[in-house]
PDB file of N, CA and C in Angstrom:
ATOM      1  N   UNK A   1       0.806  -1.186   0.000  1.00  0.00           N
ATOM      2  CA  UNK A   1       0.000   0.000   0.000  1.00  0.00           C
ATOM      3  C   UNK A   1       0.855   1.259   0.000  1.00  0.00           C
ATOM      4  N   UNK A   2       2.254   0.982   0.478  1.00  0.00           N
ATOM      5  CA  UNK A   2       2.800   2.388   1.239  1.00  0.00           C
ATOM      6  C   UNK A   2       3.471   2.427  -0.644  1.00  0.00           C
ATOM      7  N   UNK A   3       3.904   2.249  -0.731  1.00  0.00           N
ATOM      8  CA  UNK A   3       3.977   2.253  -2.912  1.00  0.00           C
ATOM      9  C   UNK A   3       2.895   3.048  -3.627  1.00  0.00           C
ATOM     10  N   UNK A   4       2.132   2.240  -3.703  1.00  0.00           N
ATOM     11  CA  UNK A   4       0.826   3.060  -4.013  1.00  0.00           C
ATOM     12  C   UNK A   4       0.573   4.056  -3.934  1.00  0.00           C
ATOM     13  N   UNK A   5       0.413   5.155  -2.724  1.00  0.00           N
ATOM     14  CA  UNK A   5       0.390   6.173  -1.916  1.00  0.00           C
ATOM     15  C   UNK A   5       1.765   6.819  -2.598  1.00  0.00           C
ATOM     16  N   UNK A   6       2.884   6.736  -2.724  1.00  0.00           N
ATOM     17  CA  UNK A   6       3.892   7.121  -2.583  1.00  0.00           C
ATOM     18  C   UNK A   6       3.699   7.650  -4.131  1.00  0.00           C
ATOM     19  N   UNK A   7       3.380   6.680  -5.235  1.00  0.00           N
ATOM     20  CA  UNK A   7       3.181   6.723  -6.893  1.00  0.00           C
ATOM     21  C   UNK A   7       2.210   8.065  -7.148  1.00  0.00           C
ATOM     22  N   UNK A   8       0.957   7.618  -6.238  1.00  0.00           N
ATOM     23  CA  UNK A   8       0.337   8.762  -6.370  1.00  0.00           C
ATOM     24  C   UNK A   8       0.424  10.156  -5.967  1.00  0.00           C
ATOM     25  N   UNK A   9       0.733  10.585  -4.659  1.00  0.00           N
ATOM     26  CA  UNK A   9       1.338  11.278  -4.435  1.00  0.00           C
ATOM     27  C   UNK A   9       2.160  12.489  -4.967  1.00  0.00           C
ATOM     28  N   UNK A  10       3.772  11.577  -5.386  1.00  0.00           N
ATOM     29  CA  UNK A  10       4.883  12.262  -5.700  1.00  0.00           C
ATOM     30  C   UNK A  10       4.178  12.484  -7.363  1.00  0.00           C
ATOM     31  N   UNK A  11       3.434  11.972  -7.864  1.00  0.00           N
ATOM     32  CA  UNK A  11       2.613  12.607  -9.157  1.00  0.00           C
ATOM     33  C   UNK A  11       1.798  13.683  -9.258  1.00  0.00           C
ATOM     34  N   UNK A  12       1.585  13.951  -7.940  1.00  0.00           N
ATOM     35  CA  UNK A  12       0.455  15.225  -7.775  1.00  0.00           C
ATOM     36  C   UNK A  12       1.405  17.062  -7.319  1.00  0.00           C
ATOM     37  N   UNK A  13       2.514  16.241  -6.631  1.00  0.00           N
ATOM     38  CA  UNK A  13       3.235  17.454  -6.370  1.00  0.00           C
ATOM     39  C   UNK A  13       4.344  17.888  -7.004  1.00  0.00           C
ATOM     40  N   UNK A  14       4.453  19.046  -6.735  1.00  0.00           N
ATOM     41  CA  UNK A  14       6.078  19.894  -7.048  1.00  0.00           C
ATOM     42  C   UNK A  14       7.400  19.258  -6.976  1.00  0.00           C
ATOM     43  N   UNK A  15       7.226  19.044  -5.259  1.00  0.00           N
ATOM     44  CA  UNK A  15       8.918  18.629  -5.415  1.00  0.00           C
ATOM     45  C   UNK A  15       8.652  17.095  -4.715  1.00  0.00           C
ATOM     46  N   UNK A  16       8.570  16.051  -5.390  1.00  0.00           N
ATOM     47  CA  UNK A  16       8.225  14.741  -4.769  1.00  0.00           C
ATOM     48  C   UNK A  16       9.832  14.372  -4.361  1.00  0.00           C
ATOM     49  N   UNK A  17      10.728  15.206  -4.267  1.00  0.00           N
ATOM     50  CA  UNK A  17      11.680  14.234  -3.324  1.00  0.00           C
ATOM     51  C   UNK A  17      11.697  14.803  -1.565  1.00  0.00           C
ATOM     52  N   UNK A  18      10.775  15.410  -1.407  1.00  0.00           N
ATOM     53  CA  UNK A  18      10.262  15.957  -0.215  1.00  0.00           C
ATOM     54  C   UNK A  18       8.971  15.038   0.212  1.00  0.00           C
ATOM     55  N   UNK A  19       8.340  14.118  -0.621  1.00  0.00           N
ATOM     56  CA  UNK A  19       7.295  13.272  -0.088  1.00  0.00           C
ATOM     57  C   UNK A  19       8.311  12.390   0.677  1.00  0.00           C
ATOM     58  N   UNK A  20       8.017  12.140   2.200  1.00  0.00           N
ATOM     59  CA  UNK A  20       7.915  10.771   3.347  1.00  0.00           C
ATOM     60  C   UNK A  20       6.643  10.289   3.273  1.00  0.00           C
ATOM     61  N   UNK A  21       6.421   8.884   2.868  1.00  0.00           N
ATOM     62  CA  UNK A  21       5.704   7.874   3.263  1.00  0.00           C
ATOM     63  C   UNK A  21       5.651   7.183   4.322  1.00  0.00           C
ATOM     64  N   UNK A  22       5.080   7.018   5.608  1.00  0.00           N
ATOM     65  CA  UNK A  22       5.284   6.274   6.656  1.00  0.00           C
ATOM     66  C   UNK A  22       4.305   5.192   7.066  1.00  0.00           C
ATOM     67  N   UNK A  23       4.794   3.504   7.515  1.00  0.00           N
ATOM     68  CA  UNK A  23       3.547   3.294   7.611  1.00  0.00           C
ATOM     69  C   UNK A  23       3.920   2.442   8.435  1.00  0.00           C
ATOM     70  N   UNK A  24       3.001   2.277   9.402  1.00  0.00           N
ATOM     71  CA  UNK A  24       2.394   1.492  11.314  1.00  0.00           C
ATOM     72  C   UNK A  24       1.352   0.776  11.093  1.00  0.00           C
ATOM     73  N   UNK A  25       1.750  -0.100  11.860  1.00  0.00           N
ATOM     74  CA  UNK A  25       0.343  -0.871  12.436  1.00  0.00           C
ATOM     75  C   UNK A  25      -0.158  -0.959  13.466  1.00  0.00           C
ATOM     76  N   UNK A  26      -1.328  -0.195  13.876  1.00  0.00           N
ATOM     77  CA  UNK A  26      -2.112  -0.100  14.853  1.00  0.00           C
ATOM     78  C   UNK A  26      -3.283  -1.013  15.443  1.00  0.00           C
ATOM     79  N   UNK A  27      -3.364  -1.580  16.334  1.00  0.00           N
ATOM     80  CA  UNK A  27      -4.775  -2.850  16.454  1.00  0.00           C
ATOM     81  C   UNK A  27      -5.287  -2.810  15.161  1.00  0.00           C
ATOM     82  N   UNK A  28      -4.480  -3.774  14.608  1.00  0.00           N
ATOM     83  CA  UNK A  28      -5.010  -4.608  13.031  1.00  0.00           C
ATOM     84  C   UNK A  28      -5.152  -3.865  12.268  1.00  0.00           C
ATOM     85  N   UNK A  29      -4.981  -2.599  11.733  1.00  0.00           N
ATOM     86  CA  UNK A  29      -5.461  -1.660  10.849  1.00  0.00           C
ATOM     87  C   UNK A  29      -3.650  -0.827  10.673  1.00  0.00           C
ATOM     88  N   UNK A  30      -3.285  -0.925   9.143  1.00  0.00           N
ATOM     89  CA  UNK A  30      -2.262  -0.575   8.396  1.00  0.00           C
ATOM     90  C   UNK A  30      -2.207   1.355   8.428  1.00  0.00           C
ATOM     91  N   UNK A  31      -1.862   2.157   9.324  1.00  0.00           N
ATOM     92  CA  UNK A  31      -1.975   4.017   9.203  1.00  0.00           C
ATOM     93  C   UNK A  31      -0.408   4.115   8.003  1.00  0.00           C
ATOM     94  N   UNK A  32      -0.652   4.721   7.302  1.00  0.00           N
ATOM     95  CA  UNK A  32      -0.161   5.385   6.046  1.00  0.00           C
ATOM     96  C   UNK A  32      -0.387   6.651   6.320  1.00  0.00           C
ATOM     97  N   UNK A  33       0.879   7.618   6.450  1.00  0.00           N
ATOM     98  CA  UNK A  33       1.035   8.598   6.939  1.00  0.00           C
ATOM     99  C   UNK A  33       1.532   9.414   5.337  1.00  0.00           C
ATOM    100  N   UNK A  34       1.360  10.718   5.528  1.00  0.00           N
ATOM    101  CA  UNK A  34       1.683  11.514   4.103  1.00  0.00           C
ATOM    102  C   UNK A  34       2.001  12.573   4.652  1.00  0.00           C
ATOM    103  N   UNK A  35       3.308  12.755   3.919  1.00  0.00           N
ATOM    104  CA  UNK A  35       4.210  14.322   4.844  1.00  0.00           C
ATOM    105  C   UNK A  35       4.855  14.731   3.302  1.00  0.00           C
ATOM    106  N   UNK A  36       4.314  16.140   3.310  1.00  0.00           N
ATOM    107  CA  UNK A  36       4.843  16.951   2.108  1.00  0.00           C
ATOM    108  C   UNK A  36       5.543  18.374   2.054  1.00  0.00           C
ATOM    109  N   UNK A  37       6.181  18.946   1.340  1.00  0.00           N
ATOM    110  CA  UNK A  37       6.308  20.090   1.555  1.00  0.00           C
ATOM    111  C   UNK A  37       4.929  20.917   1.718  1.00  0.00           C
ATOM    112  N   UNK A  38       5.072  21.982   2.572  1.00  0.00           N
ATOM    113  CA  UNK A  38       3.916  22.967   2.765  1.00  0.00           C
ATOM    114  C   UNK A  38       3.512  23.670   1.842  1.00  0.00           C
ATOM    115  N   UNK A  39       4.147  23.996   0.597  1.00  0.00           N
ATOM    116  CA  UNK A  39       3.833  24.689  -0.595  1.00  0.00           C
ATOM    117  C   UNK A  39       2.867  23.913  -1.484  1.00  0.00           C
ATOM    118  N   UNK A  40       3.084  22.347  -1.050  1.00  0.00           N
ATOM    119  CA  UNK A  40       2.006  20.938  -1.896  1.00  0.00           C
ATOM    120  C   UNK A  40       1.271  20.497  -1.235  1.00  0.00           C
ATOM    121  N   UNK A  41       1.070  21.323   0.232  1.00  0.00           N
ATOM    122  CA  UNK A  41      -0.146  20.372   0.966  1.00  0.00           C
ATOM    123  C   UNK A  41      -2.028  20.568   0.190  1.00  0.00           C
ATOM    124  N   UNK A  42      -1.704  21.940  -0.431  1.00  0.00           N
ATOM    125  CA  UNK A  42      -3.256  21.905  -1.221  1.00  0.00           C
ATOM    126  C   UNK A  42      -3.549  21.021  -2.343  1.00  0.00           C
ATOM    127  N   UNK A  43      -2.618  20.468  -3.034  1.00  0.00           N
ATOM    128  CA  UNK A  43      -2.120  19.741  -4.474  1.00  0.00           C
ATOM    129  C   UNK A  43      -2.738  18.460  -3.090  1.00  0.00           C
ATOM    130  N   UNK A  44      -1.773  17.905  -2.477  1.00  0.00           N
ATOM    131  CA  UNK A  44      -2.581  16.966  -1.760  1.00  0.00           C
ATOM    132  C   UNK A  44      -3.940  16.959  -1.376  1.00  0.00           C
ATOM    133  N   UNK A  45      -4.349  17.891  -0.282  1.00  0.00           N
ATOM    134  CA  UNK A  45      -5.349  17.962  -0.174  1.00  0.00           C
ATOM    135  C   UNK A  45      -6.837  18.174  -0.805  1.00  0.00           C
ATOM    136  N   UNK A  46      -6.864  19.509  -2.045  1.00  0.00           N
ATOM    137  CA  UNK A  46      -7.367  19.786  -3.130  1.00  0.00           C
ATOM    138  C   UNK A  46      -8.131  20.435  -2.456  1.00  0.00           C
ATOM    139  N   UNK A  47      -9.415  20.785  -3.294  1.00  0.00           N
ATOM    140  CA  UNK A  47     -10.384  21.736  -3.146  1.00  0.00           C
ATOM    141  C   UNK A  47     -11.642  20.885  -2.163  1.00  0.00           C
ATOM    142  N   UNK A  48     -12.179  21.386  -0.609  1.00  0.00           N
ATOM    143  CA  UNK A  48     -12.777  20.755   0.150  1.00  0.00           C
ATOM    144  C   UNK A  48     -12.556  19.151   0.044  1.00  0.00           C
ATOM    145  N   UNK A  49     -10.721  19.005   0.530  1.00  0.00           N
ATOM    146  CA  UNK A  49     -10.379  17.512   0.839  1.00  0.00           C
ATOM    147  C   UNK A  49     -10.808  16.444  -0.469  1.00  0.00           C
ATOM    148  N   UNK A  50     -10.965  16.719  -1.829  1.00  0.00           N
ATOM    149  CA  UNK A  50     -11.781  16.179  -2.726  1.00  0.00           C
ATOM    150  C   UNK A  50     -10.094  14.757  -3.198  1.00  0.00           C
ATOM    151  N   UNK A  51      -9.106  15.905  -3.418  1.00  0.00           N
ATOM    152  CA  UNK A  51      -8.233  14.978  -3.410  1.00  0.00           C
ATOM    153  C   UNK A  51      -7.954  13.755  -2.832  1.00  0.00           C
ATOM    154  N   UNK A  52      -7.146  14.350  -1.129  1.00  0.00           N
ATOM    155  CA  UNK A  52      -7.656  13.273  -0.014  1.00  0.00           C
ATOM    156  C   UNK A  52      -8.621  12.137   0.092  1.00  0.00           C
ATOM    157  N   UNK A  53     -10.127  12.582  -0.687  1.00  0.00           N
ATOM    158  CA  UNK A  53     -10.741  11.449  -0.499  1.00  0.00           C
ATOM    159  C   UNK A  53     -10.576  10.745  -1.760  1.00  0.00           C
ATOM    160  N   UNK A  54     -10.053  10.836  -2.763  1.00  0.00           N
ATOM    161  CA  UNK A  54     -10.071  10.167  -3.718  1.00  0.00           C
ATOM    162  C   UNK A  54      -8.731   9.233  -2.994  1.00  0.00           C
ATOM    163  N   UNK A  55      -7.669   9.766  -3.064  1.00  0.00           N
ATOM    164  CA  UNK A  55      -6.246   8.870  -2.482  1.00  0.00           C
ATOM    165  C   UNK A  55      -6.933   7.666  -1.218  1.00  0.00           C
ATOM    166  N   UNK A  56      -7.762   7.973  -0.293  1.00  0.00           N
ATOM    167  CA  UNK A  56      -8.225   6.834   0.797  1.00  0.00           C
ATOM    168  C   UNK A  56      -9.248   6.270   0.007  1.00  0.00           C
ATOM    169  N   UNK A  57      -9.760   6.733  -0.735  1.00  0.00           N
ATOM    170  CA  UNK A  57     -10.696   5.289  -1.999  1.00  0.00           C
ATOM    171  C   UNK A  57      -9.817   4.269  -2.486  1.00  0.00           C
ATOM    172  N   UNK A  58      -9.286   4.965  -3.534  1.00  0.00           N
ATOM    173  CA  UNK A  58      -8.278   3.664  -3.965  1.00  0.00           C
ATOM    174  C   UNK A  58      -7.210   3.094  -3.017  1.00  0.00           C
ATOM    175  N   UNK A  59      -6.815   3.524  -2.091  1.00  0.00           N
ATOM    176  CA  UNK A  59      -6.366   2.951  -0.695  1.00  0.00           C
ATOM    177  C   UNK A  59      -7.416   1.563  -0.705  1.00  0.00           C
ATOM    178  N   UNK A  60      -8.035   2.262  -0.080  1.00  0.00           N
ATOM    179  CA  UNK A  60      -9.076   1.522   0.369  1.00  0.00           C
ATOM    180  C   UNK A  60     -10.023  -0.010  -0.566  1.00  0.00           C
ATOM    181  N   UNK A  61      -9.557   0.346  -1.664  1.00  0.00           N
ATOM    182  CA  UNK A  61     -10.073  -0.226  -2.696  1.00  0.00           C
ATOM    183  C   UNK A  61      -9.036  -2.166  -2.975  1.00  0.00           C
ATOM    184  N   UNK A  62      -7.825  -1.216  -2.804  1.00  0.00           N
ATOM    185  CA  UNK A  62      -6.897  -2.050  -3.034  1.00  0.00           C
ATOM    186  C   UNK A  62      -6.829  -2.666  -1.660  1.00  0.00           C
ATOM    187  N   UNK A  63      -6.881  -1.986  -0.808  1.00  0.00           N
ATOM    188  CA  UNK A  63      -6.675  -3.035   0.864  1.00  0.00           C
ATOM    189  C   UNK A  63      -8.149  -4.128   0.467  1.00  0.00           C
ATOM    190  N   UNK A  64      -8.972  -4.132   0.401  1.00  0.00           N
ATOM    191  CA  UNK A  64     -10.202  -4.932  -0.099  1.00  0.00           C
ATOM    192  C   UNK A  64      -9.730  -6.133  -0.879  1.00  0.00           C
ATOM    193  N   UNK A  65      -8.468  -5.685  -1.629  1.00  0.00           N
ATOM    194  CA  UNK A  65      -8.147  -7.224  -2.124  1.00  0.00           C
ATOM    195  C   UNK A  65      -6.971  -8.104  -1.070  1.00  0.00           C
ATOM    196  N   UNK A  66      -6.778  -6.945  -0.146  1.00  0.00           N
ATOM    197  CA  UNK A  66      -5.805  -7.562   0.447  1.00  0.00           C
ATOM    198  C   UNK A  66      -6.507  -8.537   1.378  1.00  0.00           C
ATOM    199  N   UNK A  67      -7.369  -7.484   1.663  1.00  0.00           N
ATOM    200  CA  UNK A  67      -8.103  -8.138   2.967  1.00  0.00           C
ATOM    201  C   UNK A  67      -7.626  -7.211   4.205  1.00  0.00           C
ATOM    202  N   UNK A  68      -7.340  -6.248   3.978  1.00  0.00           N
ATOM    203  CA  UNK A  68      -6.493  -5.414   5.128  1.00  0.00           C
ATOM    204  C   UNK A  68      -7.340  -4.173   5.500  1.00  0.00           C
ATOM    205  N   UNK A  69      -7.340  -3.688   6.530  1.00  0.00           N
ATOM    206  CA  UNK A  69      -7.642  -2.224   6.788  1.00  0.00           C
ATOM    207  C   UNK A  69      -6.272  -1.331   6.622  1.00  0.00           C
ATOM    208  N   UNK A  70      -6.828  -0.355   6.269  1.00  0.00           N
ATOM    209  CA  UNK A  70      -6.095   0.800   6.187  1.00  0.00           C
ATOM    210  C   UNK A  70      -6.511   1.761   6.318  1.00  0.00           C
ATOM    211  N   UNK A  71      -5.765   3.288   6.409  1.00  0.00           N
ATOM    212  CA  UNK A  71      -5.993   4.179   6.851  1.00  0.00           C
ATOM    213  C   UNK A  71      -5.108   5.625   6.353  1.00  0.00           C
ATOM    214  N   UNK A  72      -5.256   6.754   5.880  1.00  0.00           N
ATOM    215  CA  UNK A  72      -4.534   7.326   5.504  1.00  0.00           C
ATOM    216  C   UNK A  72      -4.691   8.623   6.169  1.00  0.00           C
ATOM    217  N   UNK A  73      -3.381   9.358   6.602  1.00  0.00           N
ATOM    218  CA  UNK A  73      -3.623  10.252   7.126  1.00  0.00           C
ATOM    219  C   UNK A  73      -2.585  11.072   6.408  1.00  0.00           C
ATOM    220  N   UNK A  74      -3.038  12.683   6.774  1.00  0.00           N
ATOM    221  CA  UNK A  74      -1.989  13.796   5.708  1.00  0.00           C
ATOM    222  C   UNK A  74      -1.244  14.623   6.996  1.00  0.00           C
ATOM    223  N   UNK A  75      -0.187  14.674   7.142  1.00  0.00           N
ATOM    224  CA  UNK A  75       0.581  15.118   8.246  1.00  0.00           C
ATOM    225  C   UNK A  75       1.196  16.393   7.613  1.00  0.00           C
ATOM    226  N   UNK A  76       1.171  17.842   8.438  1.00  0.00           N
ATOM    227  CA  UNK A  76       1.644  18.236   8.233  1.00  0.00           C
ATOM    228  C   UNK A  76       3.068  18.913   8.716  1.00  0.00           C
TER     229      UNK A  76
END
């Protein structure tokens, strides 16, 4: 998953060698953390989080074949 996230991501922003991917496991559920430069947190985020929720869909889409929970969060 933490690939995934990372592909998409560093495709959406400016300077993707400033994307960290981080990822934990918390009581059974996979957190995928997203840390960007501050100049790309709107490129991440988008217009009313529209981005964001698209990135935890296909997250989410693909954990479904895993069989996994996941979780994505945008750190700033």
């Amino acid at each position: 998953m933490k690939e995934l996230v990372e592909i998409i991501v560093k495709a959406l922003v400016d300077a993707p060698d400033q994307v960290v991917i981080t990822e934990e496991t918390q009581n059974d559920e996979q957190v995928i953390s997203i840390k960007v430069a501050a100049e790309d947190m709107g490129k991440v985020i988008g217009k009313q989080g529209r981005i964001a929720k698209a990135i935890r869909t296909v997250v989410k889409a693909a954990a479904i074949k895993d069989d996994t929970k996941v979780s994505v969060e945008i750190v700033q």
